[in-house]
Structures are given as structure tokens and as C-alpha cells.
Protein backbone atom coordinates (compact mmCIF):
# COMPACT_ATOMS: atom_id res chain seq x y z
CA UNK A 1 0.00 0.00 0.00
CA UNK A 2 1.25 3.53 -0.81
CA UNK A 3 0.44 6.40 0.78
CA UNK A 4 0.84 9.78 0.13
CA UNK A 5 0.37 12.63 2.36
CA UNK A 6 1.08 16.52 1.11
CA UNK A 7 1.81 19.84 3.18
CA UNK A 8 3.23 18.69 5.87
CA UNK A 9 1.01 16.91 7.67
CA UNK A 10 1.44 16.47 11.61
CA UNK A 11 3.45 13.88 12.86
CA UNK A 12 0.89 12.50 15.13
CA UNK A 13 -1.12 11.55 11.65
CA UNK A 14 1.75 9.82 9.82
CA UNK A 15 2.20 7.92 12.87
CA UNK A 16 -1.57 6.18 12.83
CA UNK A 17 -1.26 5.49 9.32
CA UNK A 18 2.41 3.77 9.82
CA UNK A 19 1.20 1.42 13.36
CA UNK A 20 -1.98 0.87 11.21
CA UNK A 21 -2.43 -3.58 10.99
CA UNK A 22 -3.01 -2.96 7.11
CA UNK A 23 -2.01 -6.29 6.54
CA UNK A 24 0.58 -5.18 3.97
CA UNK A 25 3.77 -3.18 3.37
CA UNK A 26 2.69 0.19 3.39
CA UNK A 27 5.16 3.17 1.87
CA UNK A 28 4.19 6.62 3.01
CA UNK A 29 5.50 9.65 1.23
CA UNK A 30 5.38 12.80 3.09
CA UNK A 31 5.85 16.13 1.15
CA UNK A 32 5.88 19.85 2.61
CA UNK A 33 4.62 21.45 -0.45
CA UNK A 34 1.04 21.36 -2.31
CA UNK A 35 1.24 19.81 -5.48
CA UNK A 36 -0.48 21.33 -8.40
CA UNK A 37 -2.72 19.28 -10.53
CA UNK A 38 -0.07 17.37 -13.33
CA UNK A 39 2.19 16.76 -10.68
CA UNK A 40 -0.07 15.27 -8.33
CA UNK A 41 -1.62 12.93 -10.92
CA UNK A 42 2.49 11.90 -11.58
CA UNK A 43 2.55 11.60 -7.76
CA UNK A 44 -0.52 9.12 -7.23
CA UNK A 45 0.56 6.51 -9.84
CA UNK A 46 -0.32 3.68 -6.80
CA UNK A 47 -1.41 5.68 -3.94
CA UNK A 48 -4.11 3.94 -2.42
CA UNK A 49 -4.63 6.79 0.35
CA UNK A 50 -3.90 10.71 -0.12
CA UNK A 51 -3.80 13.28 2.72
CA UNK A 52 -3.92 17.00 1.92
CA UNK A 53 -5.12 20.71 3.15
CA UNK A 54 -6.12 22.95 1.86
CA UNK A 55 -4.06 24.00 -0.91
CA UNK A 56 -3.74 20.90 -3.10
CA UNK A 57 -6.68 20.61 -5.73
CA UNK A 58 -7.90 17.38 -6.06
CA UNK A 59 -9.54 17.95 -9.57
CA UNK A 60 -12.21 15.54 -11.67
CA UNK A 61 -8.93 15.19 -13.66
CA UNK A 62 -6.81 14.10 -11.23
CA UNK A 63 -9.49 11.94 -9.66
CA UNK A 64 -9.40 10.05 -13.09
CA UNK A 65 -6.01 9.42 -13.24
CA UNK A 66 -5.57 8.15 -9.49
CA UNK A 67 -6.71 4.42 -10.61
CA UNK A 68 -5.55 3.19 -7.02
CA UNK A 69 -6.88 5.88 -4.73
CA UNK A 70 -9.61 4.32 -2.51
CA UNK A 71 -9.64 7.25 0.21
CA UNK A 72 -8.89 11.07 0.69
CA UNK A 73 -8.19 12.68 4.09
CA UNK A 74 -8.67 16.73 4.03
CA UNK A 75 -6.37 17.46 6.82
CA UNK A 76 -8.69 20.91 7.85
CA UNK A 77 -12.05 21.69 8.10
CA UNK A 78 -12.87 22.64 4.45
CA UNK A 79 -13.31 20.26 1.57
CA UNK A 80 -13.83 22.95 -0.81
CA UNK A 81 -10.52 21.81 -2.60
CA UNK A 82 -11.77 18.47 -3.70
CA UNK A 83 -14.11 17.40 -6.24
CA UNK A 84 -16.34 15.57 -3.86
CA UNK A 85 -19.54 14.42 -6.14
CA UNK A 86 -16.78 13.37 -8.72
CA UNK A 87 -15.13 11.42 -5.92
CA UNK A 88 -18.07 9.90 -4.95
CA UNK A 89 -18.72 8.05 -8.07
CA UNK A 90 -15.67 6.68 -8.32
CA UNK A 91 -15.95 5.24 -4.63
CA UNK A 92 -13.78 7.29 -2.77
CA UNK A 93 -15.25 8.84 0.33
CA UNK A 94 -13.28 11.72 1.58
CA UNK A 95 -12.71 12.59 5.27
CA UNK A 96 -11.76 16.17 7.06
CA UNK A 97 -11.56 17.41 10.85
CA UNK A 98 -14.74 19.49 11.50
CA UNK A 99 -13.78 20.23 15.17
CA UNK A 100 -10.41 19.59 15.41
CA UNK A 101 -9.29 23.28 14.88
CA UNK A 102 -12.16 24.83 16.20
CA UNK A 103 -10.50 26.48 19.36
CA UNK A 104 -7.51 27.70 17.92
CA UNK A 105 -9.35 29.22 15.32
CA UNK A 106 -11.81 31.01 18.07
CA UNK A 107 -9.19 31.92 20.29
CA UNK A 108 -7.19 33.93 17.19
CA UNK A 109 -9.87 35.60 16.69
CA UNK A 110 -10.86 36.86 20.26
CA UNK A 111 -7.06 38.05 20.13
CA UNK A 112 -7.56 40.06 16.81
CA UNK A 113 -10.65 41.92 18.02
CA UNK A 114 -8.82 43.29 20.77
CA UNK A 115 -5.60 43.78 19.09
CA UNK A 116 -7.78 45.57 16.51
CA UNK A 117 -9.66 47.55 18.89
CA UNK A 118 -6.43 48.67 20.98
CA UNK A 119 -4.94 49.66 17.65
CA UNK A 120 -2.27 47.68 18.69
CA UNK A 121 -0.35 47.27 15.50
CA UNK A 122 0.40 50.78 15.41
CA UNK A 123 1.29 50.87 19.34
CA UNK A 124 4.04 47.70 18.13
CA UNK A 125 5.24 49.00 14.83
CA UNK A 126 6.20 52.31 16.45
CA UNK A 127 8.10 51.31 19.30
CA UNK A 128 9.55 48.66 17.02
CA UNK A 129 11.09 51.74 15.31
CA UNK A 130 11.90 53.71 18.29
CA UNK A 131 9.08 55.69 18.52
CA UNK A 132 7.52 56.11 22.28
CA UNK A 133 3.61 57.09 21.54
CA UNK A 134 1.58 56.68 24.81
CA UNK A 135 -2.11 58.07 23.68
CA UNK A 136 -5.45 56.68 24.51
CA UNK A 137 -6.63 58.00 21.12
CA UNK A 138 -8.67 55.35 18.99
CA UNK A 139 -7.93 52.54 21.59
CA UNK A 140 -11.46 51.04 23.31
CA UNK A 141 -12.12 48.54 25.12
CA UNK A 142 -14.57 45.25 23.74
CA UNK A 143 -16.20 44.87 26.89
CA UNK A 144 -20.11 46.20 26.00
CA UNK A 145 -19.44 46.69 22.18
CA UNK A 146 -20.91 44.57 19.48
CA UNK A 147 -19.80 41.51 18.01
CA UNK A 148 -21.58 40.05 14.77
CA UNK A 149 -20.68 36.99 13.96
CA UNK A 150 -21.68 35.64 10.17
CA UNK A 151 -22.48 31.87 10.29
CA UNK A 152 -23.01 30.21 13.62
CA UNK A 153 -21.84 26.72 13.22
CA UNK A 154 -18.31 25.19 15.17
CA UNK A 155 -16.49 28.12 15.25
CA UNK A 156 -18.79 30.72 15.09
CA UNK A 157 -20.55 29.48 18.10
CA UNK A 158 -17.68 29.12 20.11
CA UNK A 159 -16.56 32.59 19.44
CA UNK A 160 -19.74 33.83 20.74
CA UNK A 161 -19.20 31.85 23.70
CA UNK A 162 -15.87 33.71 24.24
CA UNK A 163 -16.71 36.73 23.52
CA UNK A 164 -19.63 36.73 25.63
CA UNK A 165 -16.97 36.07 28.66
CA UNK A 166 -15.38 39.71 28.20
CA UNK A 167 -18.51 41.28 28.12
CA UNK A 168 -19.24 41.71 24.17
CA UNK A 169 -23.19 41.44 23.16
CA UNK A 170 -23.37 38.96 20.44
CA UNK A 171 -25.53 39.35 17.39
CA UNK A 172 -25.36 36.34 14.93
CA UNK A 173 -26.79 35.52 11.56
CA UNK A 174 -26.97 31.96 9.77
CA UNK A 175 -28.38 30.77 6.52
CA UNK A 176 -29.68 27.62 8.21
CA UNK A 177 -31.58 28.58 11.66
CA UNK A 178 -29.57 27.65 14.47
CA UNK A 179 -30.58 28.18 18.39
CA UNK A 180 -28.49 30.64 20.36
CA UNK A 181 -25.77 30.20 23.24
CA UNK A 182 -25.60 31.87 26.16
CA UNK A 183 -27.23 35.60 25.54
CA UNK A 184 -26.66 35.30 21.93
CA UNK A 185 -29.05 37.41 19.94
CA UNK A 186 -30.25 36.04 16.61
CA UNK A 187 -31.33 38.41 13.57
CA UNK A 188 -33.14 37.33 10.43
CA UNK A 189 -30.84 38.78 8.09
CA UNK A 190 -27.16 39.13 7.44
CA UNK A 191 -28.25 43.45 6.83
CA UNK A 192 -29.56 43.06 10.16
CA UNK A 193 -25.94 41.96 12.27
CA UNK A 194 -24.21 44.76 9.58
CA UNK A 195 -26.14 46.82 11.02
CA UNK A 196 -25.25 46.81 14.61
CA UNK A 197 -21.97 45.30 15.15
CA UNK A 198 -18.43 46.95 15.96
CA UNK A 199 -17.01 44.21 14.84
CA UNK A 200 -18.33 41.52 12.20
CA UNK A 201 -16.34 38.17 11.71
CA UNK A 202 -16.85 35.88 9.00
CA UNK A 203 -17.22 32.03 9.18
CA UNK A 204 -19.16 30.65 6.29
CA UNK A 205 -18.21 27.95 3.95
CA UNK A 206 -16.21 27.62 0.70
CA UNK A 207 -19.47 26.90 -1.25
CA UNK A 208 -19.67 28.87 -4.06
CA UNK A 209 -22.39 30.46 -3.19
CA UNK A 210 -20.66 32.63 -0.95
CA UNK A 211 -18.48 34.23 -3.34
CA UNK A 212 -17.86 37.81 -2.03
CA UNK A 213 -20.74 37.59 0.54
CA UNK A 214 -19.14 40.48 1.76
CA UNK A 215 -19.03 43.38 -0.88
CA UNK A 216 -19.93 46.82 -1.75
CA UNK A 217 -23.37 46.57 -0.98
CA UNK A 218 -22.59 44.70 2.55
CA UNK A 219 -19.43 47.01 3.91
CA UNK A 220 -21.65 50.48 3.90
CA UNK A 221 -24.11 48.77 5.71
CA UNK A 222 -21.72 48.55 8.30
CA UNK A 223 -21.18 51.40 11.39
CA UNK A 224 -19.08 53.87 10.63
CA UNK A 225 -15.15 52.87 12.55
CA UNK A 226 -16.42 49.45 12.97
CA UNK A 227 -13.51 46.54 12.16
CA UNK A 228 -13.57 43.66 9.87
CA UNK A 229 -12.79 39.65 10.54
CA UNK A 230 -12.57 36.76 7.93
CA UNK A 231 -10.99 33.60 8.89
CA UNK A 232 -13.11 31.62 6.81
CA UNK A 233 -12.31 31.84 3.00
CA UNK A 234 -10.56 34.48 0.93
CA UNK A 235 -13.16 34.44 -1.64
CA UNK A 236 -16.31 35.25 0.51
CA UNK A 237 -14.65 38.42 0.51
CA UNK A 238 -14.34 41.39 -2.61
CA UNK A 239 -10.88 42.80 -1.51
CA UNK A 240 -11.22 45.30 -3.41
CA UNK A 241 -14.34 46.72 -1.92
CA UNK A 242 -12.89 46.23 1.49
CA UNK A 243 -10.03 47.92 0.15
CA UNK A 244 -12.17 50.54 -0.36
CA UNK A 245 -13.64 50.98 2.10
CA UNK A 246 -10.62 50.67 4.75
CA UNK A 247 -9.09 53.75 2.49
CA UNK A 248 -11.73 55.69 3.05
CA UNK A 249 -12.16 55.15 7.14
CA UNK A 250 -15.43 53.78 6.60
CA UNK A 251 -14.04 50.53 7.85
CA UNK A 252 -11.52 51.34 11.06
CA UNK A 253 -9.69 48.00 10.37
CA UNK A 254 -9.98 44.35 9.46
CA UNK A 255 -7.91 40.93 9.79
CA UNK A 256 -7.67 38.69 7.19
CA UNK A 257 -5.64 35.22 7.40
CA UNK A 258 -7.65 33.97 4.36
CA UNK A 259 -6.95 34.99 0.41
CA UNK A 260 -8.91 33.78 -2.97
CA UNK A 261 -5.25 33.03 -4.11
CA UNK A 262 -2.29 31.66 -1.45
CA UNK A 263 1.14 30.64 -2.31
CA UNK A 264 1.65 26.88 -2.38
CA UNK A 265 4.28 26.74 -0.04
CA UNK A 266 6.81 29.02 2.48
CA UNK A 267 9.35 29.49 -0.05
CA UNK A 268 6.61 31.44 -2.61
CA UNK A 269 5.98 34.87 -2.13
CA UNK A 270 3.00 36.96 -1.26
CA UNK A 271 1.83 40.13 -2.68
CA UNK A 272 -2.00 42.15 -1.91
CA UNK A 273 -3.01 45.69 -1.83
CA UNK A 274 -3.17 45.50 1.98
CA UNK A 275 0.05 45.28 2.75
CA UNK A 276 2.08 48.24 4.72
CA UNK A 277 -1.49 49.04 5.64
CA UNK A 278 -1.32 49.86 9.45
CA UNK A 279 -5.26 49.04 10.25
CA UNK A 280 -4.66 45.41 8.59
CA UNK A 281 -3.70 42.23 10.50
CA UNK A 282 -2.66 39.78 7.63
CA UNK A 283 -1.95 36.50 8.83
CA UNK A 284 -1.16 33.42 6.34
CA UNK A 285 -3.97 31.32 6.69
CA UNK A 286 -2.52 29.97 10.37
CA UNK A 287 -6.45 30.42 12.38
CA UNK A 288 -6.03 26.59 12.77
CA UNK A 289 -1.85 26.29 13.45
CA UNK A 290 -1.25 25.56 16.28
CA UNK A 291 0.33 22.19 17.54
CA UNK A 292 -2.73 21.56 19.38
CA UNK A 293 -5.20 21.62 16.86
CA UNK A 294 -2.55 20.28 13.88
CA UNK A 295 -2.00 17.07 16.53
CA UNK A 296 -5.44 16.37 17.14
CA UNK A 297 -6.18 16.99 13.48
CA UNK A 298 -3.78 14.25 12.18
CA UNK A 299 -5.03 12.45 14.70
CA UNK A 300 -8.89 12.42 13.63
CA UNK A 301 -8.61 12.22 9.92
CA UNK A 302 -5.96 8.93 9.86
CA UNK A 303 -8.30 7.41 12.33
CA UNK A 304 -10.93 7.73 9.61
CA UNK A 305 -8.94 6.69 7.37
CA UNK A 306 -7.44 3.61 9.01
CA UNK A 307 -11.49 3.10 10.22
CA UNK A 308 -12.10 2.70 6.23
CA UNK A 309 -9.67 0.90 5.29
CA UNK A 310 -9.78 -1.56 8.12
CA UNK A 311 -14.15 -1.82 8.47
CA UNK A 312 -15.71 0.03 5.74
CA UNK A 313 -16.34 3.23 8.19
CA UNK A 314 -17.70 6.14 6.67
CA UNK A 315 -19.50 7.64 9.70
CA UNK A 316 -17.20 11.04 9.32
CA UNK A 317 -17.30 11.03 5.31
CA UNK A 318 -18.60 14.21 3.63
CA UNK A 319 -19.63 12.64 0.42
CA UNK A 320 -20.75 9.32 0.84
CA UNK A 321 -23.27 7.51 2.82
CA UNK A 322 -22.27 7.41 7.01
CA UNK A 323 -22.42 3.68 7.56
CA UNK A 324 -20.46 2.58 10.54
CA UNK A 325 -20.46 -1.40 11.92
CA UNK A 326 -18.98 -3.33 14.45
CA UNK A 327 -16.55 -5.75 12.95
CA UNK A 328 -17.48 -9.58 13.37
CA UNK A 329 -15.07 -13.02 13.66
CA UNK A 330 -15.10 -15.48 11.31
CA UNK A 331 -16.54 -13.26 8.73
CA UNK A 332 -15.73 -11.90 5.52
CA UNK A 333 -16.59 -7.98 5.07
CA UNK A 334 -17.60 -7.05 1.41
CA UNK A 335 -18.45 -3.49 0.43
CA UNK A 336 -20.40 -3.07 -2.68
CA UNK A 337 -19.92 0.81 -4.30
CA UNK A 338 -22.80 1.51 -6.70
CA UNK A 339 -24.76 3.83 -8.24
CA UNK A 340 -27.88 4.80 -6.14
CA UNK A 341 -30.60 2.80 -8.32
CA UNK A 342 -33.29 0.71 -7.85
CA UNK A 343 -32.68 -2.67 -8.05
CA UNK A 344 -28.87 -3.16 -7.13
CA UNK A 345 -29.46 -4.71 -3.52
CA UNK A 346 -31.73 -7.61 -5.21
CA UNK A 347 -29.20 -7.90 -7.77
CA UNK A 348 -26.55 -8.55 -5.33
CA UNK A 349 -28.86 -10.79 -2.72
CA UNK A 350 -29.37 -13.10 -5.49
CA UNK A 351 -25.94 -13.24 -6.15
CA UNK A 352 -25.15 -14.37 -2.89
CA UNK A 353 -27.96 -17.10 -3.23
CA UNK A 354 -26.80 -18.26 -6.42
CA UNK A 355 -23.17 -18.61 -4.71
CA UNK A 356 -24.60 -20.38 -1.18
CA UNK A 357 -23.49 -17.33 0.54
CA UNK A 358 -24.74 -17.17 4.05
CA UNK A 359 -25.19 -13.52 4.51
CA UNK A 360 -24.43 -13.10 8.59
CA UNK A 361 -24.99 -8.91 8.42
CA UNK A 362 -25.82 -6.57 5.83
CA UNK A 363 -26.18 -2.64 5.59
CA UNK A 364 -27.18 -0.16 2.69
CA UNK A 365 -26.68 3.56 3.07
CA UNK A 366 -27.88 5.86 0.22
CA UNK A 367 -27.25 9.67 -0.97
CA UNK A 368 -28.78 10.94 -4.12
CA UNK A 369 -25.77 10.16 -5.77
CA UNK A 370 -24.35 6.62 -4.77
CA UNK A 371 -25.46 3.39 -2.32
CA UNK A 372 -22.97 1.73 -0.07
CA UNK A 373 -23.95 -1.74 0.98
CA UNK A 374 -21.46 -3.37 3.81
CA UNK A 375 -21.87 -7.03 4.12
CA UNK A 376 -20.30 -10.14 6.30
CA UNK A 377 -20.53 -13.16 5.28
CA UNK A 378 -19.44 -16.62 5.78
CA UNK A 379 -16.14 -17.37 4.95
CA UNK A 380 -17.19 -20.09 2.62
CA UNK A 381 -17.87 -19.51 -0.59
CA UNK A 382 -17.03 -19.85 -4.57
CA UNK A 383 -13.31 -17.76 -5.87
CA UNK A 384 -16.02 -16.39 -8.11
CA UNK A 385 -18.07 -14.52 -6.33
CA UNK A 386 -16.26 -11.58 -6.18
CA UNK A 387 -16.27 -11.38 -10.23
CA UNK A 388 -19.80 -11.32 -10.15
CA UNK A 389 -20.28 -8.78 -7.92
CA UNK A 390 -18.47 -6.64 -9.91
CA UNK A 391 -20.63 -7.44 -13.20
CA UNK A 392 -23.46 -5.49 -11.37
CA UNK A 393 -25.03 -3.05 -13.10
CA UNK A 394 -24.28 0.28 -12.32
CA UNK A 395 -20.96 -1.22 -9.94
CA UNK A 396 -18.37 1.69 -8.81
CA UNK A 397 -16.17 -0.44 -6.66
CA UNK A 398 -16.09 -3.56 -5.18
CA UNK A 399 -13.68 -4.76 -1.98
CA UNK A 400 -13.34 -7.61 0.06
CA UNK A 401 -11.47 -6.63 3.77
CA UNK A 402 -11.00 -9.05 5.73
């Protein structure tokens, strides 16, 4: 088995996937660096499992030359960067770490309010440079001022929680209706949070959908001196109309640690309008880098992906049915990929009967797009069963684990 696993994943990861009782010599290949797309279809001639972030694009194209690939592990919450239907039909469920970075994440931002608030950066730079400036001018305090938070799932809601401890008043607004935490105030619109926050922080998903959520329009809503937060994705954001606005003082300041285009790796450089700006934070995309949350991220995702390989799991998948079953002795585990049609569970019952297969447990998950069946089975039974469960109609992929 060959594994493959791309920007520098944590140790604590690599070392799952190495003590892992595959059954078989497994070669991992760790890289630093992202890969763009015909190098990484050169680099997965035989990988059977790939492990990424966020910067790697795991295209339809690549996904069709990756004949071996059974799994993919998104080391980080979004899975924006894969083709996940077109992984799906080919039968390979993809895994990422929903919680793992949630705190760090939070906790960055709590700091970046009050740095922002403070107007610390200018406070730093200066004295950097020799400069002694003690003034109260422009520097408040977050305790009673506004927070609006944009999308209240994992790390939104934990933010709130935070910020709620030094004394902020939350307002929060989320596409999907989600209860509130604590004192948390919910509005009906994202216009409405605009509206009354200090500061607004971003944490929406990379659908497409949310391309610049935040534009124009959305930034003169805002208060007048009120700061800026996106530690979500780059391109939920129109740089140039926070740009804009930031120029103008509409916008007192902002912190972003997310951009529509990043470098692929540490040794690339990085060029935007808001640098040398003294009321921007930039940070490069490190809300989740710490070596708490890149541990326990490694962690999670190789334990999905050992879970997989090992029983079938896909309880933490993203894009294929969550089926998840105790394993059984002196059974044989078959999984059955398929297109999501009527008909393919008879077809593959009466394959069993037709081979005397005693069938000791069986399971069938379904999405619109595929069905997942997991079944143990006696250990006795003809070499050519497994041919014919392949010959079923409408068959992604077929494997026999143990």
C-alpha cells in the first residue's frame, strides 16, 4: 500500500497510518509542499490513500487518473478543494476534521478583536522603530461593544461563547436557523448583524455560493469605525471593496488570514493591496496552526482513514453515505460501491444465493448520488463470487477486507 500525504502533515497523523495492521507493506511519502494538478496525478501513480489541506486541488482530472486511490483525508475543516460528487462516483469517500481546529481558530480571533480595537499594530510598529507614543486615542475597550458573527456553526458558536466572557453582546446571523448560546441574539438577516456590530467576523463555507458575501453593498451597511474579521475563506470576501472601504475610514480595520489566491508553499511569495497598511492584521492562513489543533487533526482524519480501510467506516465522510459497523469473527466484510438505483441490492442478494453465501450482516446507506452496501458473510464460498459482484449493473467499486 502507498500512501501519500502533502503539506506537511502532523506527525501524530503519519504515525496512525504507519502502526496501522493494514495487513501489507505500506510506503508513506510525506511532502511539505502542495502539489499542483499534473504533478499530483504523476505523484498518485499507486497511492491507495492521499492526505492533503487545503491548498492541493484534487480535480475531476486528477481523480481520473488516481486508478488506485480508494480514500482522501482533508487534513482541515474545508473540503472545498476536492471534487467531492466526482469522488463519490468513483468510490472514494473523503474525510476532514470538523472540530479539530475549532478552538484555535476562536481563540485567534478573540485576540484580533482586541488587538484591533487597541490599535495595537500601530502601538508595536512604532516602538519597534523607536518611537515612544503613549495616547489613549482610537484605543477602546470590547467589553459592551458589538460583536456580529456571520455563520453560527463550530467556530462561530464558540466565538460567541468567548466573547460573551469579556462582556461583548453577540448578534449572529446563519443561513440555516440555528438556536443561540448563552445571551446570543439572533437576527433574520445578514443586513440586520451589519447593522449593529463593531465588529463583524466571518465564518461561512467555501461553497460557491458565498463568493464575495461580503461586498460593496454589505461594507456600507456597516457602522461607521467598525472593524472587519474573515478567517473563513478568501473568496467570501471582494478585496477590493474592502479595500475601499478601509481607504476611506469607513471601515476602522480588518484581519484577514484567508486569500482567494495563497502561495503553495513558504518558499513562494505573497503580494496584496493591503500590505504596509497599518489598520490590517494579515496573517497566512494559520487560524487553525497551532500544535494543538494540527495534533489532534492528524489524529482524527488517519483514524478515519485507518477506520475505512480496516471496516468500511464512513460515519465522518462528507460525500458518501455514514455507515459505521462493528466488525465480526469469522466473517468476511464485502463493500459493494454503486450507483444509487433501484434494483442493485436484489441484484446482489441473489448473487449471494446463487453462490450459497450465508449472509451473517448486511447494511445499505444511500445519498442521491451513490449506495454503499457493507456485508459479512461466511467465509465459505465460490473464488467467483467476487467477479460477479463486480458485473453489477451500475458497480463503482467492489472490496473484500478481511
Amino acid at each position: 500500500m502507498k500512501i501519500l500525504l502533502l503539506e506537511n502533515i502532523h506527525d501524530s497523523g503519519v504515525q496512525i497510518l504507519k502502526n496501522a495492521n493494514f495487513g501489507e507493506t505500506v510506503e508513506i511519502e510525506t511532502r511539505k509542499q502542495g502539489l499542483d494538478e499534473d504533478d499530483l496525478i504523476k505523484a498518485l501513480d499507486g497511492v491507495s490513500l492521499l492526505g492533503i489541506r487545503s491548498r492541493t486541488q484534487v480535480t475531476e482530472r486528477v481523480l481520473d487518473n488516481a486508478k488506485h486511490l480508494q480514500a482522501i483525508g482533508a487534513y482541515c475543516i474545508g473540503t472545498n478543494q476536492i471534487n467531492l460528487d466526482a469522488a463519490a462516483l468513483r468510490g472514494i469517500p473523503a474525510f476532514n476534521a470538523p472540530y479539530s481546529n475549532t478552538r484555535s481558530v476562536a481563540e485567534m480571533i478573540i485576540g484580533e478583536i482586541i488587538f484591533l480595537m487597541r490599535g495595537l499594530y500601530n502601538k508595536i510598529s512604532s516602538l519597534h522603530a523607536g518611537e515612544w507614543i503613549k495616547s489613549a486615542v482610537g484605543a477602546r475597550e470590547v467589553r459592551g461593544k458589538s460583536l456580529g458573527i456571520i455563520g453560527f456553526g463550530n467556530i462561530g458558536s464558540q466565538v460567541s461563547v468567548l466573547a460573551e466572557g469579556l462582556g461583548m453582546r453577540v448578534y449572529y446571523y446563519d443561513a440555516v436557523d440555528k438556536l443561540s448560546i448563552g445571551n446570543a441574539v439572533k437576527m433574520s438577516s445578514l443586513e440586520e448583524v451589519l447593522r449593529v456590530a463593531d465588529v463583524v467576523t466571518v465564518h461561512v463555507d467555501g461553497s460557491p455560493d458565498n463568493a464575495n458575501l461580503m461586498d460593496d453593498a454589505q461594507f456600507t451597511m456597516m457602522k461607521d469605525g467598525a472593524h472587519f474579521i474573515n478567517l473563513s475563506r478568501g473568496h467570501v470576501v471582494s478585496l477590493d471593496a474592502l479595500h475601499k472601504h478601509l481607504a476611506s475610514g469607513k471601515i476602522a480595520g480588518a484581519a484577514l488570514d484567508v486569500f482567494p489566491v495563497e502561495p503553495a508553499g513558504n518558499e513562494k511569495t505573497f503580494s496584496s493591496p493591503f500590505q504596509n497598511m497599518p489598520n490590517v492584521l494579515l496573517t497566512p492562513h494559520i487560524g487553525g496552526s497551532t500544535e494543538e489543533a494540527q495534533y489532534n487533526i492528524g489524529e482524527f482524519v488517519s483514524g478515519k482513514l485507518v477506520e475505512y480501510m480496516m471496516a468500511g467506516s464512513t460515519f465522518s465522510a462528507v460525500n458518501f453515505p455514514r455507515i459505521q459497523l462493528p466488525s465480526l469473527k469469522n466473517t468476511h466484510r464485502l463493500l459493494h460501491i454503486h450507483r444509487n438505483v433501484p434494483g442493485v441490492l436484489s441484484q446482489l442478494n441473489s448473487i449471494f444465493a446463487r453462490n450459497s453465501v450465508n449472509v451473517v450482516s448486511q447494511y445499505l446507506g444511500t445519498d442521491p448520488t451513490i449506495g454503499y452496501v457493507i456485508a459479512d458473510v461466511d467465509k465459505e464460498y465460490d473464488a467467483s463470487l467476487l467477479e460477479d459482484l463486480q458485473n453489477v449493473s451500475n458497480t463503482i467499486r467492489v472490496r473484500i477486507l478481511y
